[in-house]
PDB file of N, CA and C in Angstrom:
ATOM      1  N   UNK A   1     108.557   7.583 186.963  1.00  0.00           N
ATOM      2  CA  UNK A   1     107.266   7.171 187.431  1.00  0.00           C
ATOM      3  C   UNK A   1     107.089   5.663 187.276  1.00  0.00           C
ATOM      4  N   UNK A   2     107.767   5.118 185.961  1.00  0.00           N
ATOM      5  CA  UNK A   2     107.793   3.504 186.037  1.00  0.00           C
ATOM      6  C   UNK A   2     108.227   2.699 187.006  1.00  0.00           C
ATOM      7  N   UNK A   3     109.117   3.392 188.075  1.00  0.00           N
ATOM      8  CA  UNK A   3     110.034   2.689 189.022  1.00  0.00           C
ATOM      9  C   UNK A   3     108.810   3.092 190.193  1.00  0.00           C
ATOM     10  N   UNK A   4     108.259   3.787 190.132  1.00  0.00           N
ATOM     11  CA  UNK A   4     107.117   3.474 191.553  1.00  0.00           C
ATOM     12  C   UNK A   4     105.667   3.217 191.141  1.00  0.00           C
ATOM     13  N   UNK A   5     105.289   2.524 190.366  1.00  0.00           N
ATOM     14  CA  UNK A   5     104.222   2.341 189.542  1.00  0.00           C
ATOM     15  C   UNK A   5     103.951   0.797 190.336  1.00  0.00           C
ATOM     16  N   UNK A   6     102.454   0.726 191.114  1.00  0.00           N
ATOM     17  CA  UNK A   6     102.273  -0.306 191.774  1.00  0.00           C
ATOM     18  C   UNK A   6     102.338  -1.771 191.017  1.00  0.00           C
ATOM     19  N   UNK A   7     102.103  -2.801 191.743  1.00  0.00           N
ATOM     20  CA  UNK A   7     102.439  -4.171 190.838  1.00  0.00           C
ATOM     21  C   UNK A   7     101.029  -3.951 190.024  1.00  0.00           C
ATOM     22  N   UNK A   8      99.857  -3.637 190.203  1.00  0.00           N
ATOM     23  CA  UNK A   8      98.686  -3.601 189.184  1.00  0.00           C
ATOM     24  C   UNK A   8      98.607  -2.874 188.354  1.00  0.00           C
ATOM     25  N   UNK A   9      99.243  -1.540 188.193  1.00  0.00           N
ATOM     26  CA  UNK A   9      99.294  -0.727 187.335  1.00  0.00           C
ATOM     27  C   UNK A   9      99.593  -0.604 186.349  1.00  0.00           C
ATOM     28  N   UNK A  10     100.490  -1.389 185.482  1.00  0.00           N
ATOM     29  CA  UNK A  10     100.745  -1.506 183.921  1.00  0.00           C
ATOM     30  C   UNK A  10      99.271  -2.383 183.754  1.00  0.00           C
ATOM     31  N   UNK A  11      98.208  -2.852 184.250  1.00  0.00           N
ATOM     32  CA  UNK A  11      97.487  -3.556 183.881  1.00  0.00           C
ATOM     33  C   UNK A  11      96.481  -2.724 183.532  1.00  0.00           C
ATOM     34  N   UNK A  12      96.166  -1.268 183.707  1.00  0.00           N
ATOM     35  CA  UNK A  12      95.235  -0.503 184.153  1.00  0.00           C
ATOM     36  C   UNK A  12      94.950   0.085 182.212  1.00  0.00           C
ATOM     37  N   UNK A  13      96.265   0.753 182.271  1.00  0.00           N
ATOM     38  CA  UNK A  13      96.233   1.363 180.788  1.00  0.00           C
ATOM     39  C   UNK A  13      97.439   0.932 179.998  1.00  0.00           C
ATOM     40  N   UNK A  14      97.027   1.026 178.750  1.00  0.00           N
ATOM     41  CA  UNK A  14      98.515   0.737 177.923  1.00  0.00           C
ATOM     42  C   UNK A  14      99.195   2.171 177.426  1.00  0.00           C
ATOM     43  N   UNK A  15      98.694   2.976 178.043  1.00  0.00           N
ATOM     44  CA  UNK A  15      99.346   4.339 177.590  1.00  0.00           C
ATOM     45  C   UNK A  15      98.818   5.265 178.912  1.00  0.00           C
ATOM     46  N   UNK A  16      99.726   6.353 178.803  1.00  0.00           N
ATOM     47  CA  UNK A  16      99.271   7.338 179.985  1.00  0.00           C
ATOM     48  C   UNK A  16      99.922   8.709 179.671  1.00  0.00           C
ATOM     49  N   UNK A  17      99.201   9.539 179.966  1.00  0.00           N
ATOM     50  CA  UNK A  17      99.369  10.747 180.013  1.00  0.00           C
ATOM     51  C   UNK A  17      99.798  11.375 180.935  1.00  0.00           C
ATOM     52  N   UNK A  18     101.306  12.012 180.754  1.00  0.00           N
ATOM     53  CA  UNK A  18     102.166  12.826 181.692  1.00  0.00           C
ATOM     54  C   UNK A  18     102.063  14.491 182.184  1.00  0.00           C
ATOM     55  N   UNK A  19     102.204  14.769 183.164  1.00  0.00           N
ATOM     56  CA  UNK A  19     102.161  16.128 183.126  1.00  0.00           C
ATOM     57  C   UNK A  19     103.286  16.668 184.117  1.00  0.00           C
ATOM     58  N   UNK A  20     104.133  17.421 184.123  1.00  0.00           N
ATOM     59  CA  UNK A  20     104.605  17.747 184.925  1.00  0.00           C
ATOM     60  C   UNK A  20     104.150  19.120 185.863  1.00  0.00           C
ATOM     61  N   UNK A  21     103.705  19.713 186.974  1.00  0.00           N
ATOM     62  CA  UNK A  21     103.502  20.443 187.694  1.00  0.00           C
ATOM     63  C   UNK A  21     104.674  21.475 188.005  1.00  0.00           C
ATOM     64  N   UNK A  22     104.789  22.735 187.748  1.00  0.00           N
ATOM     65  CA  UNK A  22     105.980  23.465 188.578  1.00  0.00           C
ATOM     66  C   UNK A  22     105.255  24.117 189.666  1.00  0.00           C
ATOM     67  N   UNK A  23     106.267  24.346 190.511  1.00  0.00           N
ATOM     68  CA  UNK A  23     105.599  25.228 191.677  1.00  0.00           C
ATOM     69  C   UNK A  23     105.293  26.839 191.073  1.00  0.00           C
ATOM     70  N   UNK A  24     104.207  27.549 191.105  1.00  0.00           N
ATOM     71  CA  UNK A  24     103.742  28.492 190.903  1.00  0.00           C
ATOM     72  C   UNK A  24     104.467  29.965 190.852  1.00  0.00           C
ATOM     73  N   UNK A  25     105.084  31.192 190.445  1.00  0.00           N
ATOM     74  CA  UNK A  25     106.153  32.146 190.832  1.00  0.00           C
ATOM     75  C   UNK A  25     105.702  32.087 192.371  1.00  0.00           C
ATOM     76  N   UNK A  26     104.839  32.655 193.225  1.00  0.00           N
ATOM     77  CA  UNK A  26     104.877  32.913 193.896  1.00  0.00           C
ATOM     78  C   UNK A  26     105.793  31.822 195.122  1.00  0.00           C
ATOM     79  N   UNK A  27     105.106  30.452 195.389  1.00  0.00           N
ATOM     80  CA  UNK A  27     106.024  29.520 195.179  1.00  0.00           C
ATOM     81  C   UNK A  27     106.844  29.188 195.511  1.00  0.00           C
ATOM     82  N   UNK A  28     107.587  29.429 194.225  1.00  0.00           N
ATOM     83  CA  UNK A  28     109.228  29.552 194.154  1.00  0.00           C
ATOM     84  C   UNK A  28     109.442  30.416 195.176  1.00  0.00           C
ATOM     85  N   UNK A  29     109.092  31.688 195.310  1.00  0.00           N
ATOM     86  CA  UNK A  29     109.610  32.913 195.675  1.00  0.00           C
ATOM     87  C   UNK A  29     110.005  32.430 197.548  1.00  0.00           C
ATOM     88  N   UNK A  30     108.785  32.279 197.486  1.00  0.00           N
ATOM     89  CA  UNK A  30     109.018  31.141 199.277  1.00  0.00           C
ATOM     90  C   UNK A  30     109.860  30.531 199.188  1.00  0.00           C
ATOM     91  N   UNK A  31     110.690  29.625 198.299  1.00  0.00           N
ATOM     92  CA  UNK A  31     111.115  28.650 198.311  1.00  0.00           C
ATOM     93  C   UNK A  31     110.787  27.716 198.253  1.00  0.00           C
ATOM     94  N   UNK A  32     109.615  27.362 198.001  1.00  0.00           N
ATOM     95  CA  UNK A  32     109.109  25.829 197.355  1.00  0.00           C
ATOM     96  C   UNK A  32     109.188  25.544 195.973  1.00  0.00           C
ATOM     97  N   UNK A  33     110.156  24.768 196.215  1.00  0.00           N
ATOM     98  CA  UNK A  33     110.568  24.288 194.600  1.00  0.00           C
ATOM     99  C   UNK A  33     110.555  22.972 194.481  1.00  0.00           C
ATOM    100  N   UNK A  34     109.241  22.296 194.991  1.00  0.00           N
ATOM    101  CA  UNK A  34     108.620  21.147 194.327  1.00  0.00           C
ATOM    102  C   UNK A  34     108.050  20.769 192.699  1.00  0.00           C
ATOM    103  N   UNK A  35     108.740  20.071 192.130  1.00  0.00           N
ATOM    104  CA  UNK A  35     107.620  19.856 190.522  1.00  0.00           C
ATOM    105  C   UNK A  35     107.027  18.439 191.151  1.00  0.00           C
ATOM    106  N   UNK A  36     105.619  18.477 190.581  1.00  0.00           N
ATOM    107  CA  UNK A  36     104.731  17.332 190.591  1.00  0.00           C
ATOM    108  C   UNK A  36     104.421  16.407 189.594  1.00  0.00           C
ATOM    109  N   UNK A  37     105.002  15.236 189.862  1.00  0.00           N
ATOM    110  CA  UNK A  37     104.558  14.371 187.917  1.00  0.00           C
ATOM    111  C   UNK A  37     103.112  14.171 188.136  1.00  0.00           C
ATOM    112  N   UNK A  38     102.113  14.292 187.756  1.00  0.00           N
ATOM    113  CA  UNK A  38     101.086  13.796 187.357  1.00  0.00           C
ATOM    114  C   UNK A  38     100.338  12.603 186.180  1.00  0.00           C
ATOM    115  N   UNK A  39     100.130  11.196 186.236  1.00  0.00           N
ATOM    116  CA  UNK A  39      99.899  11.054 185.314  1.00  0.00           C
ATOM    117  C   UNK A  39      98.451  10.056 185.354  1.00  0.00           C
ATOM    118  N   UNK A  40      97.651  10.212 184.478  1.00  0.00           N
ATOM    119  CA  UNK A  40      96.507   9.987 184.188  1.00  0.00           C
ATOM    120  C   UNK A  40      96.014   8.883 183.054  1.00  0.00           C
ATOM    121  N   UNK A  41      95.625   7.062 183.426  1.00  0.00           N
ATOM    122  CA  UNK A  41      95.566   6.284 182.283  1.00  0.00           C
ATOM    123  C   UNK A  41      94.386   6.392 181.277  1.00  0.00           C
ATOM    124  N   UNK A  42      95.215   6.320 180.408  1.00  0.00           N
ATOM    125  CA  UNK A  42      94.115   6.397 179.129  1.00  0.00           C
ATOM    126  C   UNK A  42      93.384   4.993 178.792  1.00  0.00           C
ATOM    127  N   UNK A  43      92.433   4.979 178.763  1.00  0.00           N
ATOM    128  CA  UNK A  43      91.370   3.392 178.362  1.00  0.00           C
ATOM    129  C   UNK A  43      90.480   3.868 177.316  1.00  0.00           C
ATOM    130  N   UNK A  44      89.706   2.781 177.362  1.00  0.00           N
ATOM    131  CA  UNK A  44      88.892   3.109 176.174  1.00  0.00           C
ATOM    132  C   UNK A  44      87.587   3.230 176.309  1.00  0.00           C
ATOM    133  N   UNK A  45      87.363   3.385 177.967  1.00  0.00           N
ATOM    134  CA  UNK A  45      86.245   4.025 178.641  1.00  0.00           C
ATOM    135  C   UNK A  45      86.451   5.360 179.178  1.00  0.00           C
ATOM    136  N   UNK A  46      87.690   6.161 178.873  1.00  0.00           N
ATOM    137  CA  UNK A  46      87.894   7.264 179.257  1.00  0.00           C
ATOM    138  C   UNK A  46      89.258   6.626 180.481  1.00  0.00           C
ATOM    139  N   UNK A  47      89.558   8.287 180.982  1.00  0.00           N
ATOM    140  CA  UNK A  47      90.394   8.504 182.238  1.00  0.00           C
ATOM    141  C   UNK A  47      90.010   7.621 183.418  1.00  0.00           C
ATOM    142  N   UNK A  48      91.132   6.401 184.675  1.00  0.00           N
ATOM    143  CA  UNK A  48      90.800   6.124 184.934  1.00  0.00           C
ATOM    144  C   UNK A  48      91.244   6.725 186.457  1.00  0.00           C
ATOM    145  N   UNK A  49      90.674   6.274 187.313  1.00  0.00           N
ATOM    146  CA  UNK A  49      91.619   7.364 188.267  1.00  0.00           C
ATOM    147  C   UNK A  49      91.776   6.484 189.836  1.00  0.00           C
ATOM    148  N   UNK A  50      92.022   6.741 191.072  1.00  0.00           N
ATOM    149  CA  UNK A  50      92.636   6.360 191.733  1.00  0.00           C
ATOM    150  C   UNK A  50      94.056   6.349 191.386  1.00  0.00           C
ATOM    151  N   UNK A  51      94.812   5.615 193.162  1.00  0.00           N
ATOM    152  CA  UNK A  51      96.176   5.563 192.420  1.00  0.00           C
ATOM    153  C   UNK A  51      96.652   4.741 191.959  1.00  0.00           C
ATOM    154  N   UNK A  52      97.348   4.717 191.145  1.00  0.00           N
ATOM    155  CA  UNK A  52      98.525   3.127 190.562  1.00  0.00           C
ATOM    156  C   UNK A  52     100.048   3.574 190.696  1.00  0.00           C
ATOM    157  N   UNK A  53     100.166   3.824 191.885  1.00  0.00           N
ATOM    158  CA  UNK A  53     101.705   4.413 192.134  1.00  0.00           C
ATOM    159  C   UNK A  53     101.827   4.143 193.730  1.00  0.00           C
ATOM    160  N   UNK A  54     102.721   3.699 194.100  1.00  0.00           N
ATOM    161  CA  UNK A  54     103.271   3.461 195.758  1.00  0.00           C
ATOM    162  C   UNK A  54     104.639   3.878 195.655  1.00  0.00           C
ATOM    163  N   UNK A  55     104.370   4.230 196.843  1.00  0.00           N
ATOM    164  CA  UNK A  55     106.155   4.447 197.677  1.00  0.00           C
ATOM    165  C   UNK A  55     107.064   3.594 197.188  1.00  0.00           C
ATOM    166  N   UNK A  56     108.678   3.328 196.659  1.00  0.00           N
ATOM    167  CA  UNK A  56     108.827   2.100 196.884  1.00  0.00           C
ATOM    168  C   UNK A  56     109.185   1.507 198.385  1.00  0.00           C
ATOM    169  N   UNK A  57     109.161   0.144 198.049  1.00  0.00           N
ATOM    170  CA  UNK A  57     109.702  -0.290 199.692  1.00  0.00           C
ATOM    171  C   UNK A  57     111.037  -0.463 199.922  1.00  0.00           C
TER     172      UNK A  57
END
Protein backbone atom coordinates (compact mmCIF):
# COMPACT_ATOMS: atom_id res chain seq x y z
CA UNK A 1 0.00 0.00 0.00
CA UNK A 2 3.15 2.32 0.57
CA UNK A 3 4.08 1.98 -3.12
CA UNK A 4 0.62 3.52 -4.23
CA UNK A 5 0.08 5.91 -1.46
CA UNK A 6 -0.47 9.47 -3.13
CA UNK A 7 2.38 12.23 -2.87
CA UNK A 8 0.06 13.88 0.14
CA UNK A 9 -0.60 11.03 2.00
CA UNK A 10 2.17 10.27 4.47
CA UNK A 11 1.20 13.86 5.45
CA UNK A 12 -2.34 12.92 6.47
CA UNK A 13 -1.53 10.40 9.44
CA UNK A 14 1.51 9.09 11.11
CA UNK A 15 -0.01 5.74 11.61
CA UNK A 16 -2.82 3.79 9.85
CA UNK A 17 -4.86 1.09 10.26
CA UNK A 18 -4.85 -2.02 7.96
CA UNK A 19 -7.43 -4.38 7.10
CA UNK A 20 -7.42 -6.89 4.76
CA UNK A 21 -10.89 -7.92 3.01
CA UNK A 22 -11.37 -11.67 1.69
CA UNK A 23 -13.89 -12.38 -0.76
CA UNK A 24 -16.90 -13.87 1.10
CA UNK A 25 -17.46 -18.19 0.76
CA UNK A 26 -19.97 -17.58 -1.46
CA UNK A 27 -17.57 -15.49 -3.54
CA UNK A 28 -14.99 -17.63 -3.80
CA UNK A 29 -17.37 -20.26 -4.87
CA UNK A 30 -18.05 -18.03 -8.20
CA UNK A 31 -14.70 -17.53 -8.44
CA UNK A 32 -13.98 -14.23 -7.20
CA UNK A 33 -10.98 -14.32 -5.44
CA UNK A 34 -10.29 -10.72 -4.89
CA UNK A 35 -8.75 -9.62 -1.21
CA UNK A 36 -9.21 -5.87 -0.53
CA UNK A 37 -6.50 -3.84 1.57
CA UNK A 38 -8.33 -1.33 3.31
CA UNK A 39 -6.69 1.25 5.25
CA UNK A 40 -7.95 4.02 7.41
CA UNK A 41 -5.59 7.21 9.00
CA UNK A 42 -5.47 7.58 12.45
CA UNK A 43 -5.23 11.50 13.77
CA UNK A 44 -5.94 12.95 16.67
CA UNK A 45 -9.26 14.21 15.53
CA UNK A 46 -10.35 10.77 14.80
CA UNK A 47 -10.52 8.67 11.29
CA UNK A 48 -9.79 10.64 8.34
CA UNK A 49 -11.24 9.63 5.15
CA UNK A 50 -11.23 10.25 1.46
CA UNK A 51 -8.55 8.78 -0.62
CA UNK A 52 -4.72 8.96 -0.13
CA UNK A 53 -3.91 6.21 -2.60
CA UNK A 54 -3.61 6.48 -6.64
CA UNK A 55 -2.95 4.20 -9.34
CA UNK A 56 0.64 4.26 -9.95
CA UNK A 57 1.66 5.95 -13.18
Amino acid sequence: MAAAMAPNGRDVADEWNVDILPPTAPEWEKGLCVFRCVAAAVSEDGQKTGSQFALPE
